[in-house]
N, C-alpha and C. Protein backbone atom coordinates (compact mmCIF):
# COMPACT_ATOMS: atom_id res chain seq x y z
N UNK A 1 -52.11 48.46 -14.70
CA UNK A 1 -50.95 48.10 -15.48
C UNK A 1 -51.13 46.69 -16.02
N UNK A 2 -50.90 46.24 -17.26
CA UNK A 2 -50.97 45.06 -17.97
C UNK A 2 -49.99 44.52 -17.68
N UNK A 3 -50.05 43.15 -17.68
CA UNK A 3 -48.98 42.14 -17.41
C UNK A 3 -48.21 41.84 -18.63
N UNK A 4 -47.30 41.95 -18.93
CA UNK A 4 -46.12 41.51 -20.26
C UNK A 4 -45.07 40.63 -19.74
N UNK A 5 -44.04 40.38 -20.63
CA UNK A 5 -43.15 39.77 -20.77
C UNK A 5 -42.35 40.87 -21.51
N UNK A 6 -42.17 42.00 -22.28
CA UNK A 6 -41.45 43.02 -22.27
C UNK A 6 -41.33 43.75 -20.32
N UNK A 7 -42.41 43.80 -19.95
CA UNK A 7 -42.15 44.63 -18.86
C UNK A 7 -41.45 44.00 -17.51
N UNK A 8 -42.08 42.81 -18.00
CA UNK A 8 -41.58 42.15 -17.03
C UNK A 8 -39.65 41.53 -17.01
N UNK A 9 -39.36 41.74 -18.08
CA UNK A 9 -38.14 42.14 -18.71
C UNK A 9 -37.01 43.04 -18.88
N UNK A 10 -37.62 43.95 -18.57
CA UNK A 10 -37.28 45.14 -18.30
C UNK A 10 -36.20 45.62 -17.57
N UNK A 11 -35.27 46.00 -17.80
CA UNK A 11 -34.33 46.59 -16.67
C UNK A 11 -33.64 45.57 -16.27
N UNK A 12 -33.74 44.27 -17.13
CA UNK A 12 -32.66 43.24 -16.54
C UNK A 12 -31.76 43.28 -17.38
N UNK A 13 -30.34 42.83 -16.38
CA UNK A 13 -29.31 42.75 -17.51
C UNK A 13 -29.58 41.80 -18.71
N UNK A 14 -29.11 42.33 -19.74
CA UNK A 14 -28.90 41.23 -20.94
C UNK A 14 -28.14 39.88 -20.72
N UNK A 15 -27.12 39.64 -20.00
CA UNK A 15 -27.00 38.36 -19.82
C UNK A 15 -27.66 37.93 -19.03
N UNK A 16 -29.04 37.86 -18.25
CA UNK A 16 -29.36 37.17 -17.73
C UNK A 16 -30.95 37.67 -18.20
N UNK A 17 -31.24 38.20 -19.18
CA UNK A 17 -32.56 38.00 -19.99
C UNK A 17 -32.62 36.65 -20.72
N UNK A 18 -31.84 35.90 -21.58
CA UNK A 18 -31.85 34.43 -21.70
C UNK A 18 -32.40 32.87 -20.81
N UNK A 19 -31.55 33.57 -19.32
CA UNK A 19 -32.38 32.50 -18.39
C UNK A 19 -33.17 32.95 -18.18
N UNK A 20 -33.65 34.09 -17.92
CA UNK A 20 -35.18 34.25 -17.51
C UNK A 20 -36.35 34.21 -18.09
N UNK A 21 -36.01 34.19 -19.27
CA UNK A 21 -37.16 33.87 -20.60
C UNK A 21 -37.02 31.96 -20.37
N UNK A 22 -35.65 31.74 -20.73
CA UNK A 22 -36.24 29.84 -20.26
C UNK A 22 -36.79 29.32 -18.91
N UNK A 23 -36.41 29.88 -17.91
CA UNK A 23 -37.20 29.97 -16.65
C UNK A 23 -39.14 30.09 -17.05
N UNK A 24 -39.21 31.32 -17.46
CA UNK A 24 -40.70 31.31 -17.63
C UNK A 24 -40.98 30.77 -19.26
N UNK A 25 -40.17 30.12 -19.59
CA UNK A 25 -40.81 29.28 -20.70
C UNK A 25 -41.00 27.81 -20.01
N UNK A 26 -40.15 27.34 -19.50
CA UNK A 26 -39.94 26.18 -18.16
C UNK A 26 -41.53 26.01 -17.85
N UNK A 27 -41.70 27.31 -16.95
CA UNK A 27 -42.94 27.44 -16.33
C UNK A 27 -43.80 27.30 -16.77
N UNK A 28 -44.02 27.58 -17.97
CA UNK A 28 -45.35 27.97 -18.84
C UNK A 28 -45.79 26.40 -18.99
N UNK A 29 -44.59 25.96 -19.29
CA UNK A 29 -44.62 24.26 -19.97
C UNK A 29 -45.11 23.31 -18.63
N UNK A 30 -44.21 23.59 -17.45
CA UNK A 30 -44.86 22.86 -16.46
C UNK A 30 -46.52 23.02 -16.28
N UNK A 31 -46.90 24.10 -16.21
CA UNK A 31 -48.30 24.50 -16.11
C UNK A 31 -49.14 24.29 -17.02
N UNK A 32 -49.23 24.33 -18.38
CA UNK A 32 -49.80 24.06 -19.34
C UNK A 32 -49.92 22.97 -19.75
N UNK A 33 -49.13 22.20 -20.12
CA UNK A 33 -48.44 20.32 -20.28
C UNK A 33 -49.74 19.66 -20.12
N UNK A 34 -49.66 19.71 -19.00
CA UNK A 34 -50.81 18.66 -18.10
C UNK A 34 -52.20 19.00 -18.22
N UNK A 35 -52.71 20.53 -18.45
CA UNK A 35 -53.71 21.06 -18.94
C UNK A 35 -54.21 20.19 -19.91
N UNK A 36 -53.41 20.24 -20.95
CA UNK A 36 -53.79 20.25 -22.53
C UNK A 36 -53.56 18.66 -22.73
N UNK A 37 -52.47 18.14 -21.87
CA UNK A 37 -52.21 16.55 -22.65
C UNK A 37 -53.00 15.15 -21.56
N UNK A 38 -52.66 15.97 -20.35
CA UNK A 38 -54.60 15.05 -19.77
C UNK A 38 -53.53 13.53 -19.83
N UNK A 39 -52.54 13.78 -19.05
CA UNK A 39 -51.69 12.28 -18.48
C UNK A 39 -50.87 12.44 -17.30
N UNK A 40 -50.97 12.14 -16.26
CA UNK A 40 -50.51 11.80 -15.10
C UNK A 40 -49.00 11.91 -15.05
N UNK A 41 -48.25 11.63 -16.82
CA UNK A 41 -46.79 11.48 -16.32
C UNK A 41 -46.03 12.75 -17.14
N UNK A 42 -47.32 13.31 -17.95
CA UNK A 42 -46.71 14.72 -18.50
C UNK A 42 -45.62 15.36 -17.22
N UNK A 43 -46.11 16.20 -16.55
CA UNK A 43 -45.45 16.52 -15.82
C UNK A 43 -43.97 16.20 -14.76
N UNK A 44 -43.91 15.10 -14.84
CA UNK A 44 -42.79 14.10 -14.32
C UNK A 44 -42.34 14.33 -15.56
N UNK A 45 -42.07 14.32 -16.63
CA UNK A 45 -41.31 13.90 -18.19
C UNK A 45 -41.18 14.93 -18.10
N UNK A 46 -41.91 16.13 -17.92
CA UNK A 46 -41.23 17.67 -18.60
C UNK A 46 -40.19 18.30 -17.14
N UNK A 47 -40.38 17.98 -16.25
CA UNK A 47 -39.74 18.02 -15.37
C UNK A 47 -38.05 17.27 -15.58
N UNK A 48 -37.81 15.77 -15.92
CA UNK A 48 -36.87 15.10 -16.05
C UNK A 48 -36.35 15.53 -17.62
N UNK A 49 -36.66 15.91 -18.20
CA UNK A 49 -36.62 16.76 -19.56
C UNK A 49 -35.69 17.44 -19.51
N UNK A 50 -36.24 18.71 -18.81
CA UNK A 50 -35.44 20.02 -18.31
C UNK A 50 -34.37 19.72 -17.70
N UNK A 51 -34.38 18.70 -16.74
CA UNK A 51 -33.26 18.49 -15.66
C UNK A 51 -31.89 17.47 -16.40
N UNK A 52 -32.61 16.49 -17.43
CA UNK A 52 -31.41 16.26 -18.46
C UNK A 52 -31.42 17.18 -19.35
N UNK A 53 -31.83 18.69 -20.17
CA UNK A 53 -31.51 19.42 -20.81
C UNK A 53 -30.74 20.30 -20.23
N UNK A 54 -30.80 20.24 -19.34
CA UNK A 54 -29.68 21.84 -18.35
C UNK A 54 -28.39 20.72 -18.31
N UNK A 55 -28.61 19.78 -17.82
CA UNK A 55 -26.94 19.20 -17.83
C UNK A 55 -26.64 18.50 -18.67
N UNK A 56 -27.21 18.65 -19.77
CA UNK A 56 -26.21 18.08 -21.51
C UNK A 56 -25.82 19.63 -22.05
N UNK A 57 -26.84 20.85 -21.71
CA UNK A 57 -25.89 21.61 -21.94
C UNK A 57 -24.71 22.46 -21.40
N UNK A 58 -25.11 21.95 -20.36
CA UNK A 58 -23.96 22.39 -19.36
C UNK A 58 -23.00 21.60 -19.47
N UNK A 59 -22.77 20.13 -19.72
CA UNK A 59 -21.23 19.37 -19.84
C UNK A 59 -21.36 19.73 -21.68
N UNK A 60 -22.04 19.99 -22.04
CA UNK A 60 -21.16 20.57 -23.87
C UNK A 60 -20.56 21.45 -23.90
N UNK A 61 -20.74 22.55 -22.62
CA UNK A 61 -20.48 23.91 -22.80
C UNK A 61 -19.59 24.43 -21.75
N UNK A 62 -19.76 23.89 -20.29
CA UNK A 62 -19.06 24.33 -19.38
C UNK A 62 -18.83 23.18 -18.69
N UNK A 63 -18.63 23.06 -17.28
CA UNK A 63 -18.54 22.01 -16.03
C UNK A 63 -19.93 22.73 -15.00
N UNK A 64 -19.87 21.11 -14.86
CA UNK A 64 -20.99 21.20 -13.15
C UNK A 64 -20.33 22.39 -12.26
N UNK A 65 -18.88 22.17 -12.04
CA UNK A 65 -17.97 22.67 -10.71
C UNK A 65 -18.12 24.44 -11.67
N UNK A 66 -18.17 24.75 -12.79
CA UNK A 66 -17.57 25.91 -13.20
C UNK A 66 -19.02 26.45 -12.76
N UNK A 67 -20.39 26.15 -13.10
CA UNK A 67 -21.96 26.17 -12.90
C UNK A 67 -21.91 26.22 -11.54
N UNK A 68 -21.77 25.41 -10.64
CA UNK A 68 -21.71 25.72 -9.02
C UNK A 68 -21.38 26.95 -8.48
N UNK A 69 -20.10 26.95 -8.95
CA UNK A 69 -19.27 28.50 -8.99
C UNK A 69 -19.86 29.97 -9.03
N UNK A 70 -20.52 29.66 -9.84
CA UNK A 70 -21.30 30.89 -10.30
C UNK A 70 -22.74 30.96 -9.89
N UNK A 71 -23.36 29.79 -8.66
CA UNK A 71 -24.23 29.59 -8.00
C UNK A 71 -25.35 29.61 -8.68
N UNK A 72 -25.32 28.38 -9.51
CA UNK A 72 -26.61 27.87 -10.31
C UNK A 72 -27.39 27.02 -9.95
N UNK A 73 -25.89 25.78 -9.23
CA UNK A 73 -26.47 24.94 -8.25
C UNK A 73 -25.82 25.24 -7.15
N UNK A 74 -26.74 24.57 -5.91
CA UNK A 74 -26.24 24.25 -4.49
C UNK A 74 -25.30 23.35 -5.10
N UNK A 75 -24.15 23.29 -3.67
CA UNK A 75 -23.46 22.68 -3.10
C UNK A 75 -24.05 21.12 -2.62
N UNK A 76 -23.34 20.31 -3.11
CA UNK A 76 -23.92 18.65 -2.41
C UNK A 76 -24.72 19.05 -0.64
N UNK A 77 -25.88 18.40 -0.74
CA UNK A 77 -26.29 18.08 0.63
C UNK A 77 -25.44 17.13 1.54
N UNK A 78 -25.34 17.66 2.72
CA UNK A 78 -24.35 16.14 3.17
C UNK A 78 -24.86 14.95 3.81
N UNK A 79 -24.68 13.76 3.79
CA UNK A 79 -25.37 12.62 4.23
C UNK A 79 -26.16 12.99 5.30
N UNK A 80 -27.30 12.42 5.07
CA UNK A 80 -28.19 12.53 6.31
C UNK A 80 -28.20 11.14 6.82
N UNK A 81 -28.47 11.27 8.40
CA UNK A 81 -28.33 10.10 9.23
C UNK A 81 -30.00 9.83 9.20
N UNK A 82 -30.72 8.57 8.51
CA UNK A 82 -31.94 8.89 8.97
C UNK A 82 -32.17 8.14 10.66
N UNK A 83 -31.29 7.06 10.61
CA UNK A 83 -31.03 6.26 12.01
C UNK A 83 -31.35 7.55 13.60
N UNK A 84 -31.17 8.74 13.39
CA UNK A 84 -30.79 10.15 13.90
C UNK A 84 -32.44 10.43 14.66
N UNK A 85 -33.60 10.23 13.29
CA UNK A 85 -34.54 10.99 13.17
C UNK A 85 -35.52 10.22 13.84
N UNK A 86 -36.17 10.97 14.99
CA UNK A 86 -37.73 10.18 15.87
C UNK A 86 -38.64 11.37 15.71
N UNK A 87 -39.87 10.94 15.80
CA UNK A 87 -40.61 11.75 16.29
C UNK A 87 -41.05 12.23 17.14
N UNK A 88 -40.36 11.66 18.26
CA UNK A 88 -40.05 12.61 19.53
C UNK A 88 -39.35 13.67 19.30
N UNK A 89 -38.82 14.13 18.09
CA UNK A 89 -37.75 15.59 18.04
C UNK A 89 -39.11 16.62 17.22
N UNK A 90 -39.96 15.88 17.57
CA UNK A 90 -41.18 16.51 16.18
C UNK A 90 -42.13 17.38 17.52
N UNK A 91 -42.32 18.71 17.37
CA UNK A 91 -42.79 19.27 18.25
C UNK A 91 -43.95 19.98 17.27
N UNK A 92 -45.22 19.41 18.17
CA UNK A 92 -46.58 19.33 17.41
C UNK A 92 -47.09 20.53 17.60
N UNK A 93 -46.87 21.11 18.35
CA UNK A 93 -47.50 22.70 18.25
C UNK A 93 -47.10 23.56 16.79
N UNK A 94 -45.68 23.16 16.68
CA UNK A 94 -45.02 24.34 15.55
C UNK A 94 -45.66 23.23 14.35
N UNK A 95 -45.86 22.48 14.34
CA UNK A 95 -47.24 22.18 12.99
C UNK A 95 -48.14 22.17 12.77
N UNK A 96 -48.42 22.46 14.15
CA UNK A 96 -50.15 22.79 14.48
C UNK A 96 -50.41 24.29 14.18
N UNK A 97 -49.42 24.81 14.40
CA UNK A 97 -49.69 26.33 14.33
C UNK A 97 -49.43 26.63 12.91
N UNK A 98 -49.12 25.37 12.10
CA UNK A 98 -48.90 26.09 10.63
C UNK A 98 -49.85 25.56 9.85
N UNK A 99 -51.23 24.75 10.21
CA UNK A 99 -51.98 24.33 9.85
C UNK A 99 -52.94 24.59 8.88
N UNK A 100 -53.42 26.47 9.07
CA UNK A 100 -53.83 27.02 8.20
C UNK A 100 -53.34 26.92 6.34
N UNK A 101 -51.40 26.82 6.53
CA UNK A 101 -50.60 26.94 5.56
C UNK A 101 -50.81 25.85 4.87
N UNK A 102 -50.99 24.90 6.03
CA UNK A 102 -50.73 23.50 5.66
C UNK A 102 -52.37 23.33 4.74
N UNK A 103 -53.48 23.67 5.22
CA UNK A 103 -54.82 23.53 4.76
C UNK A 103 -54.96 23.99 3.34
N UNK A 104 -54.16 25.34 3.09
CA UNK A 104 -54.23 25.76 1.92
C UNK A 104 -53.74 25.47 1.07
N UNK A 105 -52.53 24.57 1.30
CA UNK A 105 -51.80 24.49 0.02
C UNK A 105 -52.30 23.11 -0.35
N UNK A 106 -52.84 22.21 0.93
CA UNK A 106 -53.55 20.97 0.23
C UNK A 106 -54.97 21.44 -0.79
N UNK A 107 -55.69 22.46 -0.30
CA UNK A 107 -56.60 22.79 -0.96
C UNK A 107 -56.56 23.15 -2.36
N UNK A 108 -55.10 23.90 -2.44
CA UNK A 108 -55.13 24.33 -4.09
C UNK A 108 -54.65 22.92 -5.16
N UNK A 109 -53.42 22.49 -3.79
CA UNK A 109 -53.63 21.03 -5.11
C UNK A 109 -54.10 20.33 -4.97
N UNK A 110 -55.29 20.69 -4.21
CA UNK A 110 -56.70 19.16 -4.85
C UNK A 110 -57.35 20.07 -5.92
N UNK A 111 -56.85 21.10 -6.14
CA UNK A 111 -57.97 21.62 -7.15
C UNK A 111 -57.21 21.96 -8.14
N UNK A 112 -55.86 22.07 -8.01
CA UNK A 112 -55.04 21.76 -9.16
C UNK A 112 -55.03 20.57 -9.73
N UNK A 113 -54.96 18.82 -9.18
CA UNK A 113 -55.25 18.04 -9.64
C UNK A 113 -56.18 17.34 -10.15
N UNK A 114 -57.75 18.43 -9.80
CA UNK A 114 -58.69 17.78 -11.03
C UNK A 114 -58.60 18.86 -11.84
C-alpha cells in the first residue's frame, strides 16, 4: 500500500481535516527547514512561528478559555516546588532499566543533528 495524504485522510471528519493537514504541514516544515536552510536557529523560529501563529489566530477568532474547552490546550501546570526535588527521590534502577530507550533516542539525534 502507498503512502498518501488522500489516504491518510480518509474517513476523517471534515471539520477536523483542516487541522490535520496544518499539523502535517507543521511537520513537514519542522523536518525539512533545517534540511534545506543549514542554520541552527531555523528550527527554534519555525517552532516560535507556529506557537505565535496559533494564538493570533485564536485571539482574532475565538478565546484561549473557549480553545481549552474544547481541549486544544492543557490546563495550566501548577507551580512546581523545585526546593521539593533531591536526588535521593531519583531511583537509579528505573533509569537504568530504560537505558536501551535512553541509548536510542540519543543515537538518532546525533544523527539527526549532522
Amino acid at each position: 500500500q502507498r503512502w498518501s495524504v488522500k489516504r491518510l485522510l480518509d474517513g476523517l471528519p471534515e471539520e477536523d481535516a483542516g487541522p490535520m493537514a496544518l499539523t502535517l504541514l507543521s511537520g513537514l516544515v519542522n523536518r525539512l527547514a533545517p534540511k534545506i536552510l543549514r542554520h541552527y536557529l531555523v528550527l527554534p523560529a519555525s517552532l516560535l512561528i507556529q506557537i505565535l501563529g496559533f494564538y493570533l489566530v485564536v485571539s482574532c477568532f475565538t478565546s484561549v478559555a473557549a480553545v481549552r474547552t474544547a481541549g486544544w490546550l492543557w490546563d495550566p501546570f501548577p507551580a512546581l516546588d523545585l526546593r521539593s526535588l533531591s536526588l535521593g527521590n531519583v531511583r537509579l534502577s528505573v533509569v537504568l532499566g530504560q537505558w536501551d530507550a535512553i541509548s536510542s533516542l540519543l543515537s538518532v539525534l546525533v544523527f539527526d543533528v549532522l
